[in-house]
C-alpha atoms as a PDB file:
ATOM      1  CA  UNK A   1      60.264  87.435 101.006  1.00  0.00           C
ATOM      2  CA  UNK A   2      58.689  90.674 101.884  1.00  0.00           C
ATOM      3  CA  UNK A   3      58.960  92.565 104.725  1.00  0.00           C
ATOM      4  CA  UNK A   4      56.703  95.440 105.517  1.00  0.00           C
ATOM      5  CA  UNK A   5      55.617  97.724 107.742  1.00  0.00           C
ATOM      6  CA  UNK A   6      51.800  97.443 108.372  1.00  0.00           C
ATOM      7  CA  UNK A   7      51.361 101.412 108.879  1.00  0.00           C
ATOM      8  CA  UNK A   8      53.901 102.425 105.598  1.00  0.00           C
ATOM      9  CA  UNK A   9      51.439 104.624 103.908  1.00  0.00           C
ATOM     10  CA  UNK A  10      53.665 104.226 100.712  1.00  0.00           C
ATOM     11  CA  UNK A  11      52.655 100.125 100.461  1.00  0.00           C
ATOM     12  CA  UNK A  12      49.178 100.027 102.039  1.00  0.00           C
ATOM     13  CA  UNK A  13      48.508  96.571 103.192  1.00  0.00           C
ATOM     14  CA  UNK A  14      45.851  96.486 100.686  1.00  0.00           C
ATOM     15  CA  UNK A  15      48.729  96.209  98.459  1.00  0.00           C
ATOM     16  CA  UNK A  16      51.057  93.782 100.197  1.00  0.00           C
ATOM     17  CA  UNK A  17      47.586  91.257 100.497  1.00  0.00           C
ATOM     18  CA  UNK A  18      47.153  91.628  96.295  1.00  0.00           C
ATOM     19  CA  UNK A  19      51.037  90.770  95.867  1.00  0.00           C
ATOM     20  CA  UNK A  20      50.569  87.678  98.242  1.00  0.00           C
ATOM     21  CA  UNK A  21      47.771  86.153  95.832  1.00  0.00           C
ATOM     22  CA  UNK A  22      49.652  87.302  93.044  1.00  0.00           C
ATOM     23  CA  UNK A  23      52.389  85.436  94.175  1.00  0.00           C
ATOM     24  CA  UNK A  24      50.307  82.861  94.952  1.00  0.00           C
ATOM     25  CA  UNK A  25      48.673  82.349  91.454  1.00  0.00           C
ATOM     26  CA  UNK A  26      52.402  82.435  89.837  1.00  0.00           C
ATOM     27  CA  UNK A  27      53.450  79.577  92.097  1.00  0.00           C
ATOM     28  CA  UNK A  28      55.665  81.506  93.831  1.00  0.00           C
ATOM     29  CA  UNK A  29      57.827  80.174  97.244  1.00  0.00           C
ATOM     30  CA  UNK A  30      56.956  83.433  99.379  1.00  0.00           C
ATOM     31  CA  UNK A  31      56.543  84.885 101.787  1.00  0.00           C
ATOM     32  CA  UNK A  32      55.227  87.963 103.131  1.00  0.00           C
ATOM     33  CA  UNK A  33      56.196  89.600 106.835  1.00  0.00           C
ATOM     34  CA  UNK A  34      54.198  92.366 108.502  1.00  0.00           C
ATOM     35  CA  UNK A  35      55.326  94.484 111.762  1.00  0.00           C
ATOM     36  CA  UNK A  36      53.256  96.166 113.505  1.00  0.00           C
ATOM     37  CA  UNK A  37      53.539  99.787 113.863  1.00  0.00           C
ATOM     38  CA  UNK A  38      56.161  99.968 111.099  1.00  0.00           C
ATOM     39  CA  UNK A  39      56.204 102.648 108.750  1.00  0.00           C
ATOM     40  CA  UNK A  40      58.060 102.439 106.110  1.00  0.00           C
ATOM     41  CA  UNK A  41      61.609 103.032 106.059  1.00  0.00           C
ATOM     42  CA  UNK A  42      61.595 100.841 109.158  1.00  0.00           C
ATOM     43  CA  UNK A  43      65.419  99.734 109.119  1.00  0.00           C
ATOM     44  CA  UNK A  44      66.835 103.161 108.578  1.00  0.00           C
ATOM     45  CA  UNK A  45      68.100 104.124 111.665  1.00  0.00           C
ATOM     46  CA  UNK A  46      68.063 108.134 112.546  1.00  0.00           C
ATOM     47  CA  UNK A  47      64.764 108.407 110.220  1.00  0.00           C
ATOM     48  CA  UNK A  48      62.025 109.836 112.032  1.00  0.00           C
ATOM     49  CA  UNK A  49      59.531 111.523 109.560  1.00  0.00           C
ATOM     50  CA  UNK A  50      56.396 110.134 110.785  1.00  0.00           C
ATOM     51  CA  UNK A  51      53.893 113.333 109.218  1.00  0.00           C
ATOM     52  CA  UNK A  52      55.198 111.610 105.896  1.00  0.00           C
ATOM     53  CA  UNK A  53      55.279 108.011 106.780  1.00  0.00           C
ATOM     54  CA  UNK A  54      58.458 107.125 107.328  1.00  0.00           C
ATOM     55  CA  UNK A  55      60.346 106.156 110.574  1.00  0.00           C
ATOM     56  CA  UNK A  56      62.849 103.700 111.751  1.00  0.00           C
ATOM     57  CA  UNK A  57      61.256 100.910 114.249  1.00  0.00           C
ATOM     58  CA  UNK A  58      64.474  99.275 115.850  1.00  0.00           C
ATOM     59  CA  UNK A  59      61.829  96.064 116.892  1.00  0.00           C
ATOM     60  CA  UNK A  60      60.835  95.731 113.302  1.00  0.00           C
ATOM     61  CA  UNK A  61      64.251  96.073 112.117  1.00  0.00           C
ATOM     62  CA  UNK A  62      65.681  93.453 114.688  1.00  0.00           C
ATOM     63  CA  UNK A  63      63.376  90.886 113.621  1.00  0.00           C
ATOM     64  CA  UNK A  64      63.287  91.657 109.885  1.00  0.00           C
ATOM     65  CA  UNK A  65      66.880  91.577 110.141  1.00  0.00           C
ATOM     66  CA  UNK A  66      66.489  87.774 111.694  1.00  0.00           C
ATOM     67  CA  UNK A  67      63.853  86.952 109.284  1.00  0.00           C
ATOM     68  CA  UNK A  68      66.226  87.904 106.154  1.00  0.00           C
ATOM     69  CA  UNK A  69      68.767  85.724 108.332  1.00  0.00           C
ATOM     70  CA  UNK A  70      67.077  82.992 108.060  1.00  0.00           C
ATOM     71  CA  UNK A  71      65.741  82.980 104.459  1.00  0.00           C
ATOM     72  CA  UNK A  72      69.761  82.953 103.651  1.00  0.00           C
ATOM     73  CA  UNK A  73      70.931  80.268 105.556  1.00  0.00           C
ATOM     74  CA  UNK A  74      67.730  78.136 104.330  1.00  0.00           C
ATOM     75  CA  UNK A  75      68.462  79.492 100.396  1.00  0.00           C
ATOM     76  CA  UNK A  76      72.342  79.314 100.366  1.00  0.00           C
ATOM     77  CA  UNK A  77      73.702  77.809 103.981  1.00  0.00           C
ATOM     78  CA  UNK A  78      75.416  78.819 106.368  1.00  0.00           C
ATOM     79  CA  UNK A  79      78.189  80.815 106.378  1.00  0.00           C
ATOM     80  CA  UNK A  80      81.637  79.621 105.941  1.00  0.00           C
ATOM     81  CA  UNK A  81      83.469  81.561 108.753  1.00  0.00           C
ATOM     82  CA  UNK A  82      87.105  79.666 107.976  1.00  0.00           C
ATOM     83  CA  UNK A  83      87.631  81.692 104.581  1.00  0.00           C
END
């Protein structure tokens, strides 16, 4: 799974398209997650460096945090809350 911020001049999408059919070609499970008007650094919270493309995005974090979530409890189940 890769989640990535569409504007983060640090992983131009031009990049995150060539991983996706080089994942592709290895036969890789993947997948690949883009929000829009991310920079990168979008999960850190009190980052706001824009002039050097990094900010925190607290829509792209919410969901990226539900996307990685998900790709748990599908990979290893759900949590076992009693232990």
């Amino acid at each position: 799974m890769v989640l990535h911020g569409w504007e983060d001049p640090m992983a131009p999408r031009e990049d995150g398209l060539a991983l996706a059919d080089e994942m592709t070609r290895a036969g890789a499970d993947w997948q690949l997650r883009a929000y829009g008007h991310a920079l990168h650094a979008f999960t850190a919270e009190g980052i706001h460096m824009p002039e050097r493309g990094i900010s925190y995005n607290a829509a792209a974090a919410r969901r990226s945090w539900k996307a990685i979530s998900e790709i748990l409890i599908e990979t290893i189940g759900q949590p076992d809350r009693d232990h």
